[in-house]
Protein backbone atom coordinates (compact mmCIF):
# COMPACT_ATOMS: atom_id res chain seq x y z
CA UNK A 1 0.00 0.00 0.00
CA UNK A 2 1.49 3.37 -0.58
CA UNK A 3 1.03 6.62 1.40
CA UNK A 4 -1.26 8.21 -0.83
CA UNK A 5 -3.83 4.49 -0.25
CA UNK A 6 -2.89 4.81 3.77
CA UNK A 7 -3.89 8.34 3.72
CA UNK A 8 -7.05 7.77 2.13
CA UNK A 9 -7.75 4.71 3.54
CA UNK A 10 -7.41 6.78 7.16
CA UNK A 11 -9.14 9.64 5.70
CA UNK A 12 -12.33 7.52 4.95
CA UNK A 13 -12.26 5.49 8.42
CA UNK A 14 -12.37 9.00 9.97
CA UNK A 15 -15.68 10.01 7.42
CA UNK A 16 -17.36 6.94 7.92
CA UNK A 17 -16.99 7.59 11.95
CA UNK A 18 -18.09 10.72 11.78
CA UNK A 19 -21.37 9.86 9.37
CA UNK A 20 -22.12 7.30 11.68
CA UNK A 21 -21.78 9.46 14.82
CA UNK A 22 -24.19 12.24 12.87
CA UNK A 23 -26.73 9.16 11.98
CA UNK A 24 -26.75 7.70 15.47
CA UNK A 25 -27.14 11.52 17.04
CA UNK A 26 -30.31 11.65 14.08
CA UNK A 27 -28.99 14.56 12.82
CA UNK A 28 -29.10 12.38 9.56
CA UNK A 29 -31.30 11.00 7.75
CA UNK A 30 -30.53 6.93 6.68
CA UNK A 31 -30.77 8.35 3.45
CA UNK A 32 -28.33 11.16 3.79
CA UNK A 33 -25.58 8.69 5.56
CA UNK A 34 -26.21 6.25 1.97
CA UNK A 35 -25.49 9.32 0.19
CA UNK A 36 -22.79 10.55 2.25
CA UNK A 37 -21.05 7.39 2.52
CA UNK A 38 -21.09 6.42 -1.32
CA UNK A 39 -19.80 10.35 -1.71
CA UNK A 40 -16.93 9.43 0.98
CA UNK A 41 -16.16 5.90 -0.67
CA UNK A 42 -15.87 7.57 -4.20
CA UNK A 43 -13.80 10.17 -3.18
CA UNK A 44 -11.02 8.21 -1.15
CA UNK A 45 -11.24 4.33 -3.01
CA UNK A 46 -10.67 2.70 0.24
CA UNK A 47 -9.26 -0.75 0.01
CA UNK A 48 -10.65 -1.84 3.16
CA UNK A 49 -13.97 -0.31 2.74
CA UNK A 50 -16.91 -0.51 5.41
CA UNK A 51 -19.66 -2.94 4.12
């Protein structure tokens, strides 16, 4: 893996956290998080992506 694929790759754990922090407060919508996360996932191409 190189440092640009660890960056992301610790760049989209910290999203995902975060969207599922804001989903489990309800200040999102299931909806929003789906759209969020795909958003996040496109952006960084995690390896290791959440399922």
């Amino acid at each position: 893996m190189s440092q640009t694929q660890i960056a992301n790759e610790v760049k989209y754990r910290m999203a995902y956290a975060f969207l599922r922090k804001l989903l489990a407060q309800g200040l999102i919508t299931d909806a929003e998080f789906e759209v969020a996360h795909r958003y996040t996932a496109e952006r960084y191409k995690p390896l290791l992506k959440a399922v």
